[in-house]
C-alpha atoms as a PDB file:
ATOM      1  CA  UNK A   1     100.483 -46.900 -34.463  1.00  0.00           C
ATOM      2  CA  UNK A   2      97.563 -47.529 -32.896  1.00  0.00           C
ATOM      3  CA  UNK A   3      97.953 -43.699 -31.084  1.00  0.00           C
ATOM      4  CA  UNK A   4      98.770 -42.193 -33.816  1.00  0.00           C
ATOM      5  CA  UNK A   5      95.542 -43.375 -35.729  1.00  0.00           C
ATOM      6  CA  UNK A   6      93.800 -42.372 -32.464  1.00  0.00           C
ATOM      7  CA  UNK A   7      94.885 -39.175 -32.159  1.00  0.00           C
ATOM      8  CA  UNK A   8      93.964 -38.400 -36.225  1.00  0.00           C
ATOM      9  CA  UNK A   9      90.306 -39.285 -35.775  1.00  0.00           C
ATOM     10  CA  UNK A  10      89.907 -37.169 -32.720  1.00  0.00           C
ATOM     11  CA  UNK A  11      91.729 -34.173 -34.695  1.00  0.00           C
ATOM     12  CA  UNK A  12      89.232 -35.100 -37.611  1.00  0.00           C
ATOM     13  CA  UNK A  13      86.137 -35.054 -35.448  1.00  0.00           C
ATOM     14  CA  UNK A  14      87.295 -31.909 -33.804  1.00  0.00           C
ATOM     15  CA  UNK A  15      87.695 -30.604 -37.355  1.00  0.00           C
ATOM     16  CA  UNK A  16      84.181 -31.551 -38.721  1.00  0.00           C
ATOM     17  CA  UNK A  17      82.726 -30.263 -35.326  1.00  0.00           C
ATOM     18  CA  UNK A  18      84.107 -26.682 -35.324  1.00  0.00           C
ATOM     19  CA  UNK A  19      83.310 -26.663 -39.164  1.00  0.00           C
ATOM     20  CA  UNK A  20      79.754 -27.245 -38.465  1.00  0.00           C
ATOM     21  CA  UNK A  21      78.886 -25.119 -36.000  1.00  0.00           C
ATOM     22  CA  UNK A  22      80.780 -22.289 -37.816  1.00  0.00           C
ATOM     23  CA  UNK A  23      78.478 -22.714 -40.856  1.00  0.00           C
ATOM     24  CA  UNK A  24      75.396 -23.140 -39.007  1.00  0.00           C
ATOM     25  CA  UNK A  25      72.475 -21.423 -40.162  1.00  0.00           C
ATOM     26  CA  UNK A  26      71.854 -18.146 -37.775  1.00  0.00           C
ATOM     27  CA  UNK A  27      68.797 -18.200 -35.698  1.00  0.00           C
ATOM     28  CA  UNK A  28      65.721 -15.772 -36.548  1.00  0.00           C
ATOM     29  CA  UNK A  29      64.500 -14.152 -33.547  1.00  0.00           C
ATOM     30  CA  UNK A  30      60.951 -14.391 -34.006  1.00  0.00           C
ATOM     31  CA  UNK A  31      57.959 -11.646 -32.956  1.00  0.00           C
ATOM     32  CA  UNK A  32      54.325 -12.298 -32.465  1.00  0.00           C
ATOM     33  CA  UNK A  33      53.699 -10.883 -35.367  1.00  0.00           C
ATOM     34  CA  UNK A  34      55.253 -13.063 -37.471  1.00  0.00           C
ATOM     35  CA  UNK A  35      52.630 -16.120 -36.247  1.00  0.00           C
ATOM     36  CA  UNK A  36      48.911 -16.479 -37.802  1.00  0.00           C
ATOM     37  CA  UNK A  37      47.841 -18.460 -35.010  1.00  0.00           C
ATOM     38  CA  UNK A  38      48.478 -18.107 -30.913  1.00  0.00           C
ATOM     39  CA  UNK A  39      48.968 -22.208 -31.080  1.00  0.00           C
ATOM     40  CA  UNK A  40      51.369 -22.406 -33.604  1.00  0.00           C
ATOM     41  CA  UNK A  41      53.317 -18.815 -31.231  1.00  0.00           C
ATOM     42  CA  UNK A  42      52.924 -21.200 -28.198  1.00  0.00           C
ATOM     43  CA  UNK A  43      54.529 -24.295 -29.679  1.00  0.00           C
ATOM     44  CA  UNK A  44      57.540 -22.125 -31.008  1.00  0.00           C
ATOM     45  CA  UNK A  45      57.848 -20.620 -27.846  1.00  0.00           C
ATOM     46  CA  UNK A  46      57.627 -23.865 -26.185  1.00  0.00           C
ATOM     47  CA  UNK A  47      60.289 -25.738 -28.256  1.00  0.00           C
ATOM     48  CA  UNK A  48      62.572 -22.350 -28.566  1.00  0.00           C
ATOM     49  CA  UNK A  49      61.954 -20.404 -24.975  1.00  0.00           C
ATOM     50  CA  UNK A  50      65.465 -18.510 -26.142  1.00  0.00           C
ATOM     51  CA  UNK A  51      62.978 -16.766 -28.081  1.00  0.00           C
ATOM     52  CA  UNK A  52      61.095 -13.444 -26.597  1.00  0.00           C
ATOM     53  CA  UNK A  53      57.733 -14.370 -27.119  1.00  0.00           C
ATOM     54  CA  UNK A  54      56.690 -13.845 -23.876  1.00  0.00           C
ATOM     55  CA  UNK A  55      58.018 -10.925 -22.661  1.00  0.00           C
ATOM     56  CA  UNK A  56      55.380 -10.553 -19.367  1.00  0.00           C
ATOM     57  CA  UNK A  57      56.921 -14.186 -18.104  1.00  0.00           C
ATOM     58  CA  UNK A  58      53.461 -15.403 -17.976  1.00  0.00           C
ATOM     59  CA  UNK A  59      54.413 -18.897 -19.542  1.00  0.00           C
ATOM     60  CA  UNK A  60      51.727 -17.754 -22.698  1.00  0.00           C
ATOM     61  CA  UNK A  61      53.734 -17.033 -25.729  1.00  0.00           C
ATOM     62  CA  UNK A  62      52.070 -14.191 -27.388  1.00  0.00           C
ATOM     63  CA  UNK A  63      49.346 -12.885 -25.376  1.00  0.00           C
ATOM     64  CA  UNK A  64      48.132 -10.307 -27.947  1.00  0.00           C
ATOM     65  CA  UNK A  65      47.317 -13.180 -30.365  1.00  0.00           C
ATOM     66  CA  UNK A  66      45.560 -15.373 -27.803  1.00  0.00           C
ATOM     67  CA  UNK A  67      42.761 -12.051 -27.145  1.00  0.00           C
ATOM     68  CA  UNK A  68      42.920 -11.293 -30.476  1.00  0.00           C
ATOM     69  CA  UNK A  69      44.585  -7.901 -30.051  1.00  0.00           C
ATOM     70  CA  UNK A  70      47.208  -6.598 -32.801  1.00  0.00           C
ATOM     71  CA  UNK A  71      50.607  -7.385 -31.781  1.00  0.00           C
END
């Protein structure tokens, strides 16, 4: 009995688990463009480093923003 009930919460989890991440939001890929500020690019960056924002490898996410060049 005691397997049985086991094995039916570890199907259930496994359920609940595959559910979620198939109905997971997708992630936006954002650009530099889509930031008003180079601090608020470099803490996106910083939590999300998936995320091309800096494209030169420099470890400064949007360079364009921080010398106030268009991006």
């Amino acid at each position: 009995m005691r397997t049985m009930v086991r094995a039916l919460l570890i199907a259930t989890f496994a359920f609940l688990t595959i559910t979620l991440v198939m109905n997971a939001p997708a992630q936006v890929a954002l650009q530099c463009g889509d930031f008003s500020s180079w601090e608020e690019a470099q803490a996106t960056y910083q939590a999300s480093p998936w995320m091309n924002l800096d494209p030169d490898g420099n470890g400064v996410a949007c360079d364009c923003l921080l010398n106030g060049t268009p991006c």
